[in-house]
C-alpha atoms as a PDB file:
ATOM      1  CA  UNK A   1     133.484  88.340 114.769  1.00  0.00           C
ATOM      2  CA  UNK A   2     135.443  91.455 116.786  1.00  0.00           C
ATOM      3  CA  UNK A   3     138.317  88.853 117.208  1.00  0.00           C
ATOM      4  CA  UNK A   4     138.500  88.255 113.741  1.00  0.00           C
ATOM      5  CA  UNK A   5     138.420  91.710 112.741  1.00  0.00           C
ATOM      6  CA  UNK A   6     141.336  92.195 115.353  1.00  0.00           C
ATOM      7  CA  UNK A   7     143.599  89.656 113.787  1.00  0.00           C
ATOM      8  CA  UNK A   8     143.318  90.723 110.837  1.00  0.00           C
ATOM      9  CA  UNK A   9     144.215  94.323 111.832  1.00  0.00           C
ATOM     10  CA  UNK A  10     147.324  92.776 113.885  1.00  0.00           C
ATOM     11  CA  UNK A  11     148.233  90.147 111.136  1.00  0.00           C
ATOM     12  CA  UNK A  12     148.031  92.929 108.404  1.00  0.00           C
ATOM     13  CA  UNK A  13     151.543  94.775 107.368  1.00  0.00           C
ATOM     14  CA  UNK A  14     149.919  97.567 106.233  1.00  0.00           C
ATOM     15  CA  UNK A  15     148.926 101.200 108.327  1.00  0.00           C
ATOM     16  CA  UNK A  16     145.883 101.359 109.995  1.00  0.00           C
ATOM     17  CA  UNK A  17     144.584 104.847 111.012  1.00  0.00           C
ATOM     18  CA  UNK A  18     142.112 105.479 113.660  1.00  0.00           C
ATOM     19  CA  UNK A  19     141.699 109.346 113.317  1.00  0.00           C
ATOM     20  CA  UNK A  20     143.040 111.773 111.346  1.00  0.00           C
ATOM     21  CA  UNK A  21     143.073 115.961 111.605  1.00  0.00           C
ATOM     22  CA  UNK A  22     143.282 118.313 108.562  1.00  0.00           C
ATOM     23  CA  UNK A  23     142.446 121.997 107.573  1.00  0.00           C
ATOM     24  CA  UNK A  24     139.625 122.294 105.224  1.00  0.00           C
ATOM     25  CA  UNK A  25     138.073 125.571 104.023  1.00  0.00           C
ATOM     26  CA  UNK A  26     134.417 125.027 103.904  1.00  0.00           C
ATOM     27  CA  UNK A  27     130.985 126.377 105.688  1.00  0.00           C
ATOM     28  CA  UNK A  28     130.439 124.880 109.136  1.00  0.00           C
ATOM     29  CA  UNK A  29     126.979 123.897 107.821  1.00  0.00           C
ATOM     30  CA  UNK A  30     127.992 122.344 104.660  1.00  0.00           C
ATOM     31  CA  UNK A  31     131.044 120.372 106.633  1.00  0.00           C
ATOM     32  CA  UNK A  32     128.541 119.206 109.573  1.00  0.00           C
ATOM     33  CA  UNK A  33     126.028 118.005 107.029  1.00  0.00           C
ATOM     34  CA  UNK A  34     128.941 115.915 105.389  1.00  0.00           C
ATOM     35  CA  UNK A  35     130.065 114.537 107.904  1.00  0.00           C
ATOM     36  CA  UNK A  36     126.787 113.577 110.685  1.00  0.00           C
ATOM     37  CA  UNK A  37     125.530 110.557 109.579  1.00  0.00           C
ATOM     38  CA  UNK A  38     128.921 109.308 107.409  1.00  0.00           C
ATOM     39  CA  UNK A  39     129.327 105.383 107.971  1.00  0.00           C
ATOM     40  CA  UNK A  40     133.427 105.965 108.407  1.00  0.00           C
ATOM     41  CA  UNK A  41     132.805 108.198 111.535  1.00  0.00           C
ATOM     42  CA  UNK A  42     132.459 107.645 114.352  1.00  0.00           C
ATOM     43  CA  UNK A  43     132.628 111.224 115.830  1.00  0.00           C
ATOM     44  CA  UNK A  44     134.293 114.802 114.628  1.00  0.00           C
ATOM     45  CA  UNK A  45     134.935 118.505 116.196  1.00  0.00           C
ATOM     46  CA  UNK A  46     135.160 121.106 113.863  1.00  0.00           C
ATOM     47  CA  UNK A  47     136.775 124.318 114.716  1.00  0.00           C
ATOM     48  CA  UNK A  48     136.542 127.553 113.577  1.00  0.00           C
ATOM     49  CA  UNK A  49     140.072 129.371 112.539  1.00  0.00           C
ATOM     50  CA  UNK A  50     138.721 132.984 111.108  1.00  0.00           C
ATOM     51  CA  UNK A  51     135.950 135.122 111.718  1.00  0.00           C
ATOM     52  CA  UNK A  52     134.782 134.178 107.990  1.00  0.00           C
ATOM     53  CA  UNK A  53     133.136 130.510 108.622  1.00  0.00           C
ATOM     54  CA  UNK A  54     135.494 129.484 105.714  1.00  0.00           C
ATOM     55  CA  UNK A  55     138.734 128.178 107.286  1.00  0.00           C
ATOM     56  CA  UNK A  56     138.536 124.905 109.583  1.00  0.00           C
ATOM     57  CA  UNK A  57     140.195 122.245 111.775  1.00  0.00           C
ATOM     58  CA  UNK A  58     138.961 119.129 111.550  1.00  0.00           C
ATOM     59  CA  UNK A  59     139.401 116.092 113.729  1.00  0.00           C
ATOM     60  CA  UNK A  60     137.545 112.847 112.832  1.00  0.00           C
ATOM     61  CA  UNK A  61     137.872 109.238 114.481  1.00  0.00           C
ATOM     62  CA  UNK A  62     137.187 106.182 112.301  1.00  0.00           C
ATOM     63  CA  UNK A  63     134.372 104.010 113.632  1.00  0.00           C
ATOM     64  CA  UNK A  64     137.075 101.311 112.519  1.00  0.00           C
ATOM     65  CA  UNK A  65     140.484 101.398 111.577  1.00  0.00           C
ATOM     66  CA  UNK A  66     141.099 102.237 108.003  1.00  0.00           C
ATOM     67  CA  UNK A  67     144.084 101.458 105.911  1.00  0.00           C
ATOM     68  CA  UNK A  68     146.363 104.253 105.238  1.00  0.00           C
ATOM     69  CA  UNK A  69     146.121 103.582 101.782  1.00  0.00           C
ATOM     70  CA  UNK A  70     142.371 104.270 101.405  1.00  0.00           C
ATOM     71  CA  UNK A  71     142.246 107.805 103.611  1.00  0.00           C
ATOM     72  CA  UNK A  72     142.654 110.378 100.920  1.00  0.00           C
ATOM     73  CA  UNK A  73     139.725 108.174  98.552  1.00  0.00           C
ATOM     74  CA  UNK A  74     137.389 107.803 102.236  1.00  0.00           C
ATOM     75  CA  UNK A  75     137.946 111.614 102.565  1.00  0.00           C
ATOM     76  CA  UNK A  76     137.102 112.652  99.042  1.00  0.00           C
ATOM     77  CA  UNK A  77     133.963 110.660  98.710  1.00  0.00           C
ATOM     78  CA  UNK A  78     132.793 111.912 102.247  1.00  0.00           C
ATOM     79  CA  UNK A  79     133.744 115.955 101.562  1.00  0.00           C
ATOM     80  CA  UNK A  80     132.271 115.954  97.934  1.00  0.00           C
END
């Protein structure tokens, strides 16, 4: 089943992207609680950018590839 998940990533035209890093401005505990568990990720670091807890850098990998397309609709349903 892997291979055929491969050859379809290979055979497909389109971007795949396996992790992706963006500045958010949220609580720490609100953006952990968002993200532990999520069935796109795989894993995350958050870091902290002011002494506030507001402003953050977040890096998340994809537990599998996702289309380039779909990244801004994956991110909005996860940080809702």
């Amino acid at each position: 089943m892997a291979g055929d998940e491969e050859a379809n990533i290979t055979a497909s035209r389109s971007i795949q992207i396996t992790s992706i890093s963006f500045l958010i401005n949220m609580q720490r505990e609100e953006l952990e609680e968002k993200l532990r568990g999520n069935e796109y990720i795989d894993e995350f670091e958050v870091e902290d950018l002011d002494d506030k807890d507001i402003r953050k850098d977040v890096f998340i990998i994809f537990k599998n590839p996702v289309d380039s397309k779909y990244v801004n609709d994956i991110l909005r349903e996860i940080l809702q």
